[in-house]
C-alpha atoms as a PDB file:
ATOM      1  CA  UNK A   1      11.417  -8.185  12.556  1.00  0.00           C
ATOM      2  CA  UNK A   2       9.938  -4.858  10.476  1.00  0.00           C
ATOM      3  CA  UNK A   3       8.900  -2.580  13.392  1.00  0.00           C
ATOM      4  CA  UNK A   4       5.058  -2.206  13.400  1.00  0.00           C
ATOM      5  CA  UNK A   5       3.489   0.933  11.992  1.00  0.00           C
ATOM      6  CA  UNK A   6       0.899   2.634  13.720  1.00  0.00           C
ATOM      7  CA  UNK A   7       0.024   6.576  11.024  1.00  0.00           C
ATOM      8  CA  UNK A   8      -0.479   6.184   7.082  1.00  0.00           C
ATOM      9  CA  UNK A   9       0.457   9.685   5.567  1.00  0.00           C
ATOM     10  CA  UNK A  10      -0.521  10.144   1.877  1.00  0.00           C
ATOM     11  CA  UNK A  11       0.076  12.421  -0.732  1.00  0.00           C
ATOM     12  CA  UNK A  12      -3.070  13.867  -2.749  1.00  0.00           C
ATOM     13  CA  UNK A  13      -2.272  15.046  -5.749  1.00  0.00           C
ATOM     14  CA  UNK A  14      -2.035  11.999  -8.222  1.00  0.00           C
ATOM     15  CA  UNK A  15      -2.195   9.501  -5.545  1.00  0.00           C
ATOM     16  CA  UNK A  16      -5.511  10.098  -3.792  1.00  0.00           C
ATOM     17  CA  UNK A  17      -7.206  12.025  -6.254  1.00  0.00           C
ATOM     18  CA  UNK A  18      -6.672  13.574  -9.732  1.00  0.00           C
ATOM     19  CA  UNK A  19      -7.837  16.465 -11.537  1.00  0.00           C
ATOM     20  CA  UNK A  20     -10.292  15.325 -14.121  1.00  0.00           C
ATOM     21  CA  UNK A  21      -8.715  18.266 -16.465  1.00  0.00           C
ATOM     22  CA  UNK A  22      -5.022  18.011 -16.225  1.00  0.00           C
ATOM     23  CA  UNK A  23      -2.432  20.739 -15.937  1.00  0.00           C
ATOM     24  CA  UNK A  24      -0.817  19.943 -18.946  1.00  0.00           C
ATOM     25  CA  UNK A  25      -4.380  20.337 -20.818  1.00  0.00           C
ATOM     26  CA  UNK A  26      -4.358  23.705 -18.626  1.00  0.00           C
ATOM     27  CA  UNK A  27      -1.586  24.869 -20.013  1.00  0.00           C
ATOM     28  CA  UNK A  28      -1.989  24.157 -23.679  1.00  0.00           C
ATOM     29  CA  UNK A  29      -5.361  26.083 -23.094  1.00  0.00           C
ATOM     30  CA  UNK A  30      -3.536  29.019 -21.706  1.00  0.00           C
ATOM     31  CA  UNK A  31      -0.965  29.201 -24.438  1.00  0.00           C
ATOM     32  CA  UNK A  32      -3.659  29.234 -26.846  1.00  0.00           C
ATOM     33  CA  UNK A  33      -5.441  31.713 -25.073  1.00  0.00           C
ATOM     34  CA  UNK A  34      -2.300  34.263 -25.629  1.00  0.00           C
ATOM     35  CA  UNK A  35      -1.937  33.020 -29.296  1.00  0.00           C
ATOM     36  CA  UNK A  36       1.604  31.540 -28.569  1.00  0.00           C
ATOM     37  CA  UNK A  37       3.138  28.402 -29.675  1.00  0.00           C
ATOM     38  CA  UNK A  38       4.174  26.720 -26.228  1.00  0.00           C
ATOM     39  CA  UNK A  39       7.314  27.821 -24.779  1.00  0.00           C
ATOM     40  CA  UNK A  40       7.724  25.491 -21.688  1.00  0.00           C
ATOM     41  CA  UNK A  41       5.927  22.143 -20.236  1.00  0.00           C
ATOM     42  CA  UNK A  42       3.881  21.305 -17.497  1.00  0.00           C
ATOM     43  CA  UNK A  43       6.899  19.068 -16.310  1.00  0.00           C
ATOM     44  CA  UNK A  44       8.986  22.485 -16.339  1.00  0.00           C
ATOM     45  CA  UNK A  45       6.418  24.435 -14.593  1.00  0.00           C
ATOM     46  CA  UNK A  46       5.952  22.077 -11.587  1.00  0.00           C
ATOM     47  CA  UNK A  47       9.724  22.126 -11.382  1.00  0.00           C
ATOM     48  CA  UNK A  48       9.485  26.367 -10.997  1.00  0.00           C
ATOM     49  CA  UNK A  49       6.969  25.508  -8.642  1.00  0.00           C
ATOM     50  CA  UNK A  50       9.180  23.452  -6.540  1.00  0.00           C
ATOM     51  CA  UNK A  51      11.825  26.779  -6.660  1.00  0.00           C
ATOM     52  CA  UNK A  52       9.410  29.008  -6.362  1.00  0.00           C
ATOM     53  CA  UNK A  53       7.504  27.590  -3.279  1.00  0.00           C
ATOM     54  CA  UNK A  54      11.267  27.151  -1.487  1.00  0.00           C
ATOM     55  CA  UNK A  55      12.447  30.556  -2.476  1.00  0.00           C
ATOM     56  CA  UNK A  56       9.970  32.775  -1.980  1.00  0.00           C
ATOM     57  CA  UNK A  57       8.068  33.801   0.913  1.00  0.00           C
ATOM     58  CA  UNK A  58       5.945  36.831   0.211  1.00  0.00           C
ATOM     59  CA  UNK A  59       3.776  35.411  -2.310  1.00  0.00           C
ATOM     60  CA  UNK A  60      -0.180  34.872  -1.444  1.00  0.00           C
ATOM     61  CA  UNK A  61      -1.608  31.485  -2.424  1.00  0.00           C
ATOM     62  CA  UNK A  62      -1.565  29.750  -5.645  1.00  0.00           C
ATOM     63  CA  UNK A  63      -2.831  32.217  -7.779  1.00  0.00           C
ATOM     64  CA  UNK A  64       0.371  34.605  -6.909  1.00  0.00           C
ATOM     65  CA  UNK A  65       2.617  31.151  -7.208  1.00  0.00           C
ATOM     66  CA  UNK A  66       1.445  30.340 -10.390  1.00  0.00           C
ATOM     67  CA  UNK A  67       1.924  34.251 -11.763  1.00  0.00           C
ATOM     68  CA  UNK A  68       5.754  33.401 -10.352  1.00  0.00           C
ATOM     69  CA  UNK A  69       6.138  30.381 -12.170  1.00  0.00           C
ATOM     70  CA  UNK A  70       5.093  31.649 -15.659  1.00  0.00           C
ATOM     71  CA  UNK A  71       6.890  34.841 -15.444  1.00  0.00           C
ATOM     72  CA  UNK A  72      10.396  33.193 -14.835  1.00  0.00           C
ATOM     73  CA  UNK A  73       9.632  30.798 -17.252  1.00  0.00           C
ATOM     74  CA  UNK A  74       8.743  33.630 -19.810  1.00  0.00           C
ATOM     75  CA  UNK A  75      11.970  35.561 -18.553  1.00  0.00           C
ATOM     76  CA  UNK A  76      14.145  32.322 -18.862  1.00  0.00           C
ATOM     77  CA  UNK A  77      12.693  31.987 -22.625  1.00  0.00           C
ATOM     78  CA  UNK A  78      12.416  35.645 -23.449  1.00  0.00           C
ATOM     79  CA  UNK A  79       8.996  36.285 -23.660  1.00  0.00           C
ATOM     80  CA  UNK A  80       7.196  38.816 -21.525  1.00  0.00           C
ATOM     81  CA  UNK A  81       6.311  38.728 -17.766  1.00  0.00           C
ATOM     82  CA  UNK A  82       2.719  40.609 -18.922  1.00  0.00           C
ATOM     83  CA  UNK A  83       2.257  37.637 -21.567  1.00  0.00           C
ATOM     84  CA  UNK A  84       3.190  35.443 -18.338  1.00  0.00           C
ATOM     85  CA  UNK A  85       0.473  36.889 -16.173  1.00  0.00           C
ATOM     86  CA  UNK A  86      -1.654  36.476 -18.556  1.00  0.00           C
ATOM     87  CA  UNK A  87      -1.651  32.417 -19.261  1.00  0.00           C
ATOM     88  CA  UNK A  88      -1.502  32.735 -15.547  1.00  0.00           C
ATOM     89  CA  UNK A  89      -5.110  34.128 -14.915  1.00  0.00           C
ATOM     90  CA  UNK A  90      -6.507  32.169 -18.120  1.00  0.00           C
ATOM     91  CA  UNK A  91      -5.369  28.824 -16.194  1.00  0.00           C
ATOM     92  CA  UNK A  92      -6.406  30.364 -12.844  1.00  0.00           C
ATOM     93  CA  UNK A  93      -9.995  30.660 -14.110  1.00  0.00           C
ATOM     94  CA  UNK A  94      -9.896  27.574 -15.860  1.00  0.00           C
ATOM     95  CA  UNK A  95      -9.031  25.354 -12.780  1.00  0.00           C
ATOM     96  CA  UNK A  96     -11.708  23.856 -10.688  1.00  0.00           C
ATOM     97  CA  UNK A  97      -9.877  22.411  -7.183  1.00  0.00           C
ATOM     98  CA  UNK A  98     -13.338  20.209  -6.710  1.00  0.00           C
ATOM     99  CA  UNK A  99     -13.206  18.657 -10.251  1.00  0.00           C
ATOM    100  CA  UNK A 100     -11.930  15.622  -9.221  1.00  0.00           C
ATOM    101  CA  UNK A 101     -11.667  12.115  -8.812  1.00  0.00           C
ATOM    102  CA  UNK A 102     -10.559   9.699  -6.467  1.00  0.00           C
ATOM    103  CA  UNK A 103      -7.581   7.299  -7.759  1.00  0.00           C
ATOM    104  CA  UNK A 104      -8.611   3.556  -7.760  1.00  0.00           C
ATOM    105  CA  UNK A 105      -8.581   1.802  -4.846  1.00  0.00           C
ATOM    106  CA  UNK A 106      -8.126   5.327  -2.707  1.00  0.00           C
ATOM    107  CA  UNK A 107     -11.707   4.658  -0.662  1.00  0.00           C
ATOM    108  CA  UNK A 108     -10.481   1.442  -0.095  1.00  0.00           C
ATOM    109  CA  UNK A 109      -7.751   1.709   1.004  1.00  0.00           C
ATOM    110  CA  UNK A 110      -8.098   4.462   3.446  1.00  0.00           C
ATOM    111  CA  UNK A 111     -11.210   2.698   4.750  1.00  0.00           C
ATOM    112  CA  UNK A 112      -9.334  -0.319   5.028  1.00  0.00           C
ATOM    113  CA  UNK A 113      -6.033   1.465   6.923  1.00  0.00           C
ATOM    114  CA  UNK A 114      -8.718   3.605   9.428  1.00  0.00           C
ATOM    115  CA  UNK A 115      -9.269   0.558  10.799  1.00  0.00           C
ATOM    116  CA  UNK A 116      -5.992   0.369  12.861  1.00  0.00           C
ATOM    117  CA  UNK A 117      -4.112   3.017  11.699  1.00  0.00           C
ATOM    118  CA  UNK A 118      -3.449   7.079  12.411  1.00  0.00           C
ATOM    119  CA  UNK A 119      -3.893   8.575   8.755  1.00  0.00           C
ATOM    120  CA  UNK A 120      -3.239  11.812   7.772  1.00  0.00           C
ATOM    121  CA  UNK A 121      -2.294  13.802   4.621  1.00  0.00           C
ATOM    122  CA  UNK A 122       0.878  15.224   3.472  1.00  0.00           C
ATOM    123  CA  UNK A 123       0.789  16.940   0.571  1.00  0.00           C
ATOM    124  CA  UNK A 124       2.590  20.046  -1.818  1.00  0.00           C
ATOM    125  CA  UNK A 125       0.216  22.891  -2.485  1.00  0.00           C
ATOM    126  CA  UNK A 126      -1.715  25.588  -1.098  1.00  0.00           C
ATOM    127  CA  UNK A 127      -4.000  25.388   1.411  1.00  0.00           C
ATOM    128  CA  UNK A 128      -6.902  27.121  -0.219  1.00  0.00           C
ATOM    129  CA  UNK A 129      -6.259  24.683  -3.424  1.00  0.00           C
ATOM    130  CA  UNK A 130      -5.598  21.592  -1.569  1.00  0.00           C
ATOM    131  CA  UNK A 131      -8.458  21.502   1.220  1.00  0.00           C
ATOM    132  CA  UNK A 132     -11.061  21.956  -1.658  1.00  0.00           C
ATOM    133  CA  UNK A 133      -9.522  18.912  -3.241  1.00  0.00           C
ATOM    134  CA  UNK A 134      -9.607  16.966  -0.555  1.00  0.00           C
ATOM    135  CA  UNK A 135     -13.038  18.272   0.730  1.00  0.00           C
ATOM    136  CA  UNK A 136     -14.361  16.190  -2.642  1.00  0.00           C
ATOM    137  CA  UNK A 137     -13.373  12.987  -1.408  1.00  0.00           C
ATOM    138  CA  UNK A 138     -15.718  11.145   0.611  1.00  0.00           C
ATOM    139  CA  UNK A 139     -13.602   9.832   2.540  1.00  0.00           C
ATOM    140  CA  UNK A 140     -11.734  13.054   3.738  1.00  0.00           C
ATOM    141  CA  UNK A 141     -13.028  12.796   7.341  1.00  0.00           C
ATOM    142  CA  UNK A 142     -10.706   9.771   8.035  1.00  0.00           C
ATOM    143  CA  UNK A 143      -7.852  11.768   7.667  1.00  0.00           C
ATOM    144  CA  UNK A 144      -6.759  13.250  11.287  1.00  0.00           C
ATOM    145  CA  UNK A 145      -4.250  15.425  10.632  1.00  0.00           C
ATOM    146  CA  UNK A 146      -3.714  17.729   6.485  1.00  0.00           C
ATOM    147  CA  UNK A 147      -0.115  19.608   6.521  1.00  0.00           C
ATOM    148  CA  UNK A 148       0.337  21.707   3.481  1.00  0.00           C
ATOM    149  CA  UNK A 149       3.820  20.992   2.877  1.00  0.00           C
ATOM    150  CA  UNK A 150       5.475  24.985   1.215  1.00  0.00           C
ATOM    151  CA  UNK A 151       2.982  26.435   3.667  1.00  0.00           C
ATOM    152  CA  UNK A 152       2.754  24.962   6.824  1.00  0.00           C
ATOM    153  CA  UNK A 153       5.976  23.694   6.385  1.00  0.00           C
ATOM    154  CA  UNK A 154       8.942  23.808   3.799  1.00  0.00           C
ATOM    155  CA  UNK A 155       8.203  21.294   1.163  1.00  0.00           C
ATOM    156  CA  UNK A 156       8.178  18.119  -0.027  1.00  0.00           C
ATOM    157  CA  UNK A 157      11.419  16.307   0.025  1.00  0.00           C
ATOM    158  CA  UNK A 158      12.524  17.955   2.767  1.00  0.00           C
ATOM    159  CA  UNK A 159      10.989  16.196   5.812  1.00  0.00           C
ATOM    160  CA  UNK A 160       9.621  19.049   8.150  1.00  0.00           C
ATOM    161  CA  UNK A 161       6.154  18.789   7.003  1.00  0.00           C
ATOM    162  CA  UNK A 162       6.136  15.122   8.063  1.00  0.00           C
ATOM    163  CA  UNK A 163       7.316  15.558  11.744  1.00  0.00           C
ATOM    164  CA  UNK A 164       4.511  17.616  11.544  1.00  0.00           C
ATOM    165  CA  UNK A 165       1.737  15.683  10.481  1.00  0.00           C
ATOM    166  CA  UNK A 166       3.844  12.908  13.039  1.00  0.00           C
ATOM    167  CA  UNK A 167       3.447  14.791  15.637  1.00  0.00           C
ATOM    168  CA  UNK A 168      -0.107  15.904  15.473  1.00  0.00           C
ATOM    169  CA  UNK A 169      -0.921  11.945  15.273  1.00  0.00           C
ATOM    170  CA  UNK A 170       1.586  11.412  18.391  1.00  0.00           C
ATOM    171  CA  UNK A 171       3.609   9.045  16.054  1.00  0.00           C
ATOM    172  CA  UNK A 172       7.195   8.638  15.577  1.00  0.00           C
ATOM    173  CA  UNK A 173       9.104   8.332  12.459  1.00  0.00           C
ATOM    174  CA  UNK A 174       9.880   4.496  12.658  1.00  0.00           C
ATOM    175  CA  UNK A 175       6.341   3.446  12.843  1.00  0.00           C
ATOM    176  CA  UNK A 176       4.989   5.484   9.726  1.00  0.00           C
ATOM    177  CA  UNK A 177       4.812   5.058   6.080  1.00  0.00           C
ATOM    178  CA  UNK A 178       4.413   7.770   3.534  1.00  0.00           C
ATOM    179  CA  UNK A 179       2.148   6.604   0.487  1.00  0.00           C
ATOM    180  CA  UNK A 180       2.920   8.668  -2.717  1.00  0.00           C
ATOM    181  CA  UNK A 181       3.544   8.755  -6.510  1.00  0.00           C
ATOM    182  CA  UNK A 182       6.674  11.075  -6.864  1.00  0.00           C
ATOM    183  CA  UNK A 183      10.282   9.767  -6.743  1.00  0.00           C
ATOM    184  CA  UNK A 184      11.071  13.781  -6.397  1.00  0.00           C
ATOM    185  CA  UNK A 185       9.311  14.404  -3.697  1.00  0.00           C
ATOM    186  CA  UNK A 186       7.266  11.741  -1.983  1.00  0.00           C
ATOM    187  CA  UNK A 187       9.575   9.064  -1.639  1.00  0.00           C
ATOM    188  CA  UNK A 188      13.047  11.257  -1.042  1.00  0.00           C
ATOM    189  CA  UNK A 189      10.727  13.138   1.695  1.00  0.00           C
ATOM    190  CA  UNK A 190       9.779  10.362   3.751  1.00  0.00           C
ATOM    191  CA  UNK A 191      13.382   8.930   3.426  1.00  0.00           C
ATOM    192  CA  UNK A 192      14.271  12.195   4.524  1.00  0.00           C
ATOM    193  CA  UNK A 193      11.974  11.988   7.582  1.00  0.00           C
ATOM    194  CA  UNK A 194      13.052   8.600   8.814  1.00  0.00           C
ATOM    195  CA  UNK A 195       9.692   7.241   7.105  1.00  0.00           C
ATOM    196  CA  UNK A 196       9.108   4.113   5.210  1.00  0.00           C
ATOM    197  CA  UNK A 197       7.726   4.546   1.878  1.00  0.00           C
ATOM    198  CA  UNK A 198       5.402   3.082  -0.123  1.00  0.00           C
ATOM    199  CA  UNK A 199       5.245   4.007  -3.778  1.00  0.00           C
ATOM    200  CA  UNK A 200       2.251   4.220  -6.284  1.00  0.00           C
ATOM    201  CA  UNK A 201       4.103   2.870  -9.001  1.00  0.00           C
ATOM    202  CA  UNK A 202       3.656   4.383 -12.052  1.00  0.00           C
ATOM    203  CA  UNK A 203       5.366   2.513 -14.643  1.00  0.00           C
ATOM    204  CA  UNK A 204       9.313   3.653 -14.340  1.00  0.00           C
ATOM    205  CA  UNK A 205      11.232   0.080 -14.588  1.00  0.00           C
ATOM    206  CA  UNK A 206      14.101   1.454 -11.897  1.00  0.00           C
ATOM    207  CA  UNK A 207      12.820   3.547  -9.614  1.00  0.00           C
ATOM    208  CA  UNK A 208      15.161   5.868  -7.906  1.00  0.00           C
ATOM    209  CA  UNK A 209      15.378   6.466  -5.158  1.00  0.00           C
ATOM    210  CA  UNK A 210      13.888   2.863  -4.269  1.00  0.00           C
ATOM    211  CA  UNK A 211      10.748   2.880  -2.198  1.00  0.00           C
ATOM    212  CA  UNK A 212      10.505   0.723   0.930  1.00  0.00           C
ATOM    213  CA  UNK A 213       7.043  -0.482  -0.838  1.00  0.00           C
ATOM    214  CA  UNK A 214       5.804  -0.695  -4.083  1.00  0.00           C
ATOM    215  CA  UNK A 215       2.119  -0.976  -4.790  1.00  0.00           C
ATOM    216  CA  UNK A 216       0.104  -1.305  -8.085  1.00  0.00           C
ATOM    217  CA  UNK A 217      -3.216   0.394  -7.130  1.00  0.00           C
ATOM    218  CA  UNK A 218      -3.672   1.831  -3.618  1.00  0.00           C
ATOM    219  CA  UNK A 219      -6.501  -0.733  -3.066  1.00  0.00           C
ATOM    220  CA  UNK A 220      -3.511  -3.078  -2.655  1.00  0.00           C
ATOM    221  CA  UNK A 221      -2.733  -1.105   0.826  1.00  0.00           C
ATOM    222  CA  UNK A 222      -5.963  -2.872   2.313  1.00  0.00           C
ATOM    223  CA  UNK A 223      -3.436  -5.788   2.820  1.00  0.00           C
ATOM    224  CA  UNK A 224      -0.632  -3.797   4.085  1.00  0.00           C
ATOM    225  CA  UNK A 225       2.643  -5.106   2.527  1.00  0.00           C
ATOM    226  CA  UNK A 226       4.410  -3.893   5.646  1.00  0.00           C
ATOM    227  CA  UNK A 227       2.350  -6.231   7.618  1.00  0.00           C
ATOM    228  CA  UNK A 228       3.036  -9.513   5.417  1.00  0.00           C
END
């Protein structure tokens, strides 16, 4: 018999809301705003994020991450950190943390979960970027518990930031499930954390590592597949 499961953690970025201007449009704005053909990706910056927000500890928000990113992705490809900084505070002033929108089925779902479940949020990012994020969603106040996973915690996959959020909700491990749409960090985190997952699926035929759950659109969470 599947053990019950009494907290809901979610990810936000791309599974509870989404910019309506996305970071690879950011980018190509900020390359053109340097009059350079693009050097790197946005799937190669968020992977210098993920080093970045690991390795280093004296930076100061996002704005200082981002500078990081771009400049080691300038050194790796030879161009120059002050070119870096630059396409750094072009996207910084470009990026609006409340121009959002909920993901189908979110409100739903979450409404749906409140019911008769502890929810909170785990998610990568800064706090100052993520809590304005969030703070557009009406329904953020059902959330009990936000851990800023690279802040409050080290991040996402490694499963700190959960036993976190867990133990703000007075919750253990067995009787949670992580919602999220990464296989790098969502799913491999709660696995890490002795948490079930559940998966946003997002098209890849083979997912791996394989989710506990896999769910369409989150609305699908208002029958819990854990509970079937």
């Amino acid at each position: 018999m599947t053990t019950a499961v009494d907290a809901v953690l979610f990810d936000l970025d791309d599974t509870l809301c989404e910019y309506r201007r996305t970071s690879a449009e950011l980018l190509h704005e900020s390359f053109d705003a340097v009059d350079v053909d693009p050097f790197f990706d946005v799937e190669e910056y968020y992977a210098a994020y993920e080093r970045v927000v690991n390795d280093d500890d004296d930076h100061d928000g996002m704005r200082e991450l981002r500078e990081l990113c771009f400049a080691d992705l300038a050194d790796e490809y030879g161009y120059s950190r002050d070119l870096a900084y630059a396409m750094a505070d072009h996207f910084a002033e470009s990026r609006d943390h409340t121009d959002v929108d909920p993901l189908p089925g979110a409100e739903a779902a979450v409404e749906a979960l409140a019911a008769d479940h502890a929810l909170g949020v785990v998610t990568n990012g800064a706090p100052e970027m993520q809590a304005e994020k969030l703070s557009a969603l009406d329904f953020a106040d059902r959330f009990q518990t936000v851990v800023y996973a690279g802040y409050d915690a080290p991040a996402k996959p490694e499963p700190d930031a959960y036993h976190a959020a867990l133990a703000e909700l007075d919750v253990t491990a067995d009787r949670a499930v992580h919602v999220g749409n990464s296989l790098r960090t969502d799913v491999p985190g709660a696995h890490n954390a002795g948490v079930r997952s559940a998966w946003l699926h997002d098209g890849t035929p083979e997912p791996d590592p394989e989710p506990h759950y896999t769910v369409e659109r989150l609305d699908d969470l208002a029958t819990p597949p854990w509970s079937v």
